[in-house]
Protein backbone atom coordinates (compact mmCIF):
# COMPACT_ATOMS: atom_id res chain seq x y z
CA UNK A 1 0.00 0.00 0.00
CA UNK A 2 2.56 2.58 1.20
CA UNK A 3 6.21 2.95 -1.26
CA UNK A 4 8.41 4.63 1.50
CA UNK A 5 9.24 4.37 4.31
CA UNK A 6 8.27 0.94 5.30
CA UNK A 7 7.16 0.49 8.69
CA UNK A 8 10.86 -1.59 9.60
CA UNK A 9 12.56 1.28 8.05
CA UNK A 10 10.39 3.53 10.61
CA UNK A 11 10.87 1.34 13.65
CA UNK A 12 14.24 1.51 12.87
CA UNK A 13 14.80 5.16 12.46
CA UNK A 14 13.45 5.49 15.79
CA UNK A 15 15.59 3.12 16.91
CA UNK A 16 18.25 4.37 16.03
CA UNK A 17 17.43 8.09 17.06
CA UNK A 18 17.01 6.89 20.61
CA UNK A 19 20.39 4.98 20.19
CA UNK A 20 22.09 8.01 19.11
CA UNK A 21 20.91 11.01 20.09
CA UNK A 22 19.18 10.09 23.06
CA UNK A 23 20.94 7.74 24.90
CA UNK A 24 24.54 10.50 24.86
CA UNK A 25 21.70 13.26 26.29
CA UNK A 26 20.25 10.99 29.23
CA UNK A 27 22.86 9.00 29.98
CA UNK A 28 23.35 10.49 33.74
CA UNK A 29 19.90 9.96 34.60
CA UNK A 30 19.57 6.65 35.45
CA UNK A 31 15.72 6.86 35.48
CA UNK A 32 15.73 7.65 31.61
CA UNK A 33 18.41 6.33 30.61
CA UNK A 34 17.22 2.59 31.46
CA UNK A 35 13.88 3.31 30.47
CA UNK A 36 15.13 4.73 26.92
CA UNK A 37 17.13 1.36 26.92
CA UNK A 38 13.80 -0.08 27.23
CA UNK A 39 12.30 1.61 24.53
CA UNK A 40 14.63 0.19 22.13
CA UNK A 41 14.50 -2.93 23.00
CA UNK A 42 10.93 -2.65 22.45
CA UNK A 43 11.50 -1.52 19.00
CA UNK A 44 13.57 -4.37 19.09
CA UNK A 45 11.29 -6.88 19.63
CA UNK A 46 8.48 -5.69 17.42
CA UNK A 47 10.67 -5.71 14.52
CA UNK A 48 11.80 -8.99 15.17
CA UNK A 49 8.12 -10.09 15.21
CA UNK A 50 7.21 -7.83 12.18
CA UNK A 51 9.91 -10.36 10.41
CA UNK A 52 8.75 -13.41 11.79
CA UNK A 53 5.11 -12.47 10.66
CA UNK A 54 2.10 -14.80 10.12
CA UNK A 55 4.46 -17.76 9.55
CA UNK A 56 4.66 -17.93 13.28
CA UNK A 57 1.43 -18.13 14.04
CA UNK A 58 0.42 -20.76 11.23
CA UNK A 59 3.30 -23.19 12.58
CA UNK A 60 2.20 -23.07 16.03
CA UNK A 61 -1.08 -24.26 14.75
CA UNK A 62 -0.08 -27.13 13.18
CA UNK A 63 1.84 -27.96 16.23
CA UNK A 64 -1.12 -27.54 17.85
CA UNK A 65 -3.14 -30.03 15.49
CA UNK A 66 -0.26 -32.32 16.00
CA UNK A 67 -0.47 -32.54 20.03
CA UNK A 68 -4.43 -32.26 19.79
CA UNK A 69 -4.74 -34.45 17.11
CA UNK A 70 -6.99 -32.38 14.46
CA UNK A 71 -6.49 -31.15 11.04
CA UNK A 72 -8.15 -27.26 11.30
CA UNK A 73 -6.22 -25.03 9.16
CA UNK A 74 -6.18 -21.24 10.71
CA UNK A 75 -7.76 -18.74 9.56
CA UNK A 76 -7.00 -16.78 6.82
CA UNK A 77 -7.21 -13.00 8.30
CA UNK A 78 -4.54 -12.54 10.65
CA UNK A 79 -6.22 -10.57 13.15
CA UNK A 80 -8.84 -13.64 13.42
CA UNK A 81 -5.51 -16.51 13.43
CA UNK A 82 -4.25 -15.00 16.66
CA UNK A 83 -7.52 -15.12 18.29
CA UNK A 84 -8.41 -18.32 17.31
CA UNK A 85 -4.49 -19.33 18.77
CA UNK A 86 -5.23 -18.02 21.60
CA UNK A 87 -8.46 -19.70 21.98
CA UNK A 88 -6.82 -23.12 21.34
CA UNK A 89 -4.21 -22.30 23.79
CA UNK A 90 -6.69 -21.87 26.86
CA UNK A 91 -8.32 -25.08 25.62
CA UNK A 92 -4.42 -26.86 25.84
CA UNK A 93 -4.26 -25.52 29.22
CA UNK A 94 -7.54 -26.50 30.07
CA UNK A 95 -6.55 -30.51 28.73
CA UNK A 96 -3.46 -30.26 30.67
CA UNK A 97 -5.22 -29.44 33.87
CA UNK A 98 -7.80 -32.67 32.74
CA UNK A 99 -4.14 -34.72 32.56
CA UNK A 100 -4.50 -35.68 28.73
CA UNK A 101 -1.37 -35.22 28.39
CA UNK A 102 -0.14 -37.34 31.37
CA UNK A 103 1.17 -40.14 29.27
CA UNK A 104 2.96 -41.02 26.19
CA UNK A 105 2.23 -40.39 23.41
CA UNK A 106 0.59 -37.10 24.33
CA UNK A 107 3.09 -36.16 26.46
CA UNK A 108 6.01 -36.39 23.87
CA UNK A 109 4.42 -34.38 21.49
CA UNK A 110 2.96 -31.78 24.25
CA UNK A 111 6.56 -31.54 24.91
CA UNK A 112 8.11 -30.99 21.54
CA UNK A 113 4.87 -28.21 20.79
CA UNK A 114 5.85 -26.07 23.64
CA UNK A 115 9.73 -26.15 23.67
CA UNK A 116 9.09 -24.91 19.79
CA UNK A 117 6.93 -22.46 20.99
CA UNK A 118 8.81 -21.14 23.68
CA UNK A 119 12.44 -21.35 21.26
CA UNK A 120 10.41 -18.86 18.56
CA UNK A 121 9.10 -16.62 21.56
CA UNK A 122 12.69 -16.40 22.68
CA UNK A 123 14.06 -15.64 18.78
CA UNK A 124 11.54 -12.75 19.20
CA UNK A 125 11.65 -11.56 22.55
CA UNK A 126 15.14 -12.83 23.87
CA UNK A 127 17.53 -13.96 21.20
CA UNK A 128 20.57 -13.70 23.16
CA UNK A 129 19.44 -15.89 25.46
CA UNK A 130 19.35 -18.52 22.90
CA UNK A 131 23.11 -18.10 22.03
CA UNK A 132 24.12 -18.28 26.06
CA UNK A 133 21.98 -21.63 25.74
CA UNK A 134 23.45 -22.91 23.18
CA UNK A 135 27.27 -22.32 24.30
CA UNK A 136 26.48 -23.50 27.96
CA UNK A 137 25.22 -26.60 25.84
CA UNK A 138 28.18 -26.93 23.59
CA UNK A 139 30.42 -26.70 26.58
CA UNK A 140 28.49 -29.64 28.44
CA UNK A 141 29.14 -31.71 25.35
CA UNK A 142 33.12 -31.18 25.52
């Protein structure tokens, strides 16, 4: 719809405003300082789930299908996808708390949905916490 300036192009001109011209100015208040450190990392994070995008959601309903055992396919407009995701996630919770997933093979594949889940909430939210993961786990392998 709109040539220039796309909206990561935006979120990262603020970014980088705040990174630049901001964070030199308020340095010495701590107050403002950490909360314009927390502004960026909020521009951060939505541009990291700007280029995720719908993919996200569609995989975590298949996973879904997978542990529930179905074959729905999400909806098409985006806005109605993450509502119907979050519908099926209170109805996980709400089989977890009825202990269908107490045993294998429910359990297994209960297991693998949510550490996928929680791994591409962390790519978005937290990435390097991934890569301190990952070398604590390479050094356990040595």
């Amino acid at each position: 719809m709109y040539d220039r300036p796309t909206t990561p192009e935006l979120l990262d001109a603020v970014r980088k405003y705040l990174s630049e011209q901001i964070i030199p100015v308020v340095r010495n208040d701590r107050k403002l300082n950490y909360q314009t450190h927390i502004a960026i990392n909020l521009l951060r994070i939505v541009e990291r789930q700007m280029s995720i995008g719908t993919g996200q959601v569609r995989d975590e309903w298949l996973r879904l299908n997978h542990v529930q055992g179905t074959t729905n396919l999400p909806p098409t407009d985006s806005a109605e996808a993450l509502t119907a995701l979050s519908e099926r996630n209170r109805k996980l919770c709400q089989e977890i708390s009825a202990g269908r997933y107490d045993y294998m093979p429910q359990r297994a594949a209960l297991y693998e949905h949510l550490l996928a889940t929680v791994r591409v909430q962390l790519e978005v939210a937290n990435p390097d916490f991934l890569e301190v993961l990952a070398k604590e786990d390479a050094k356990k392998q040595l």
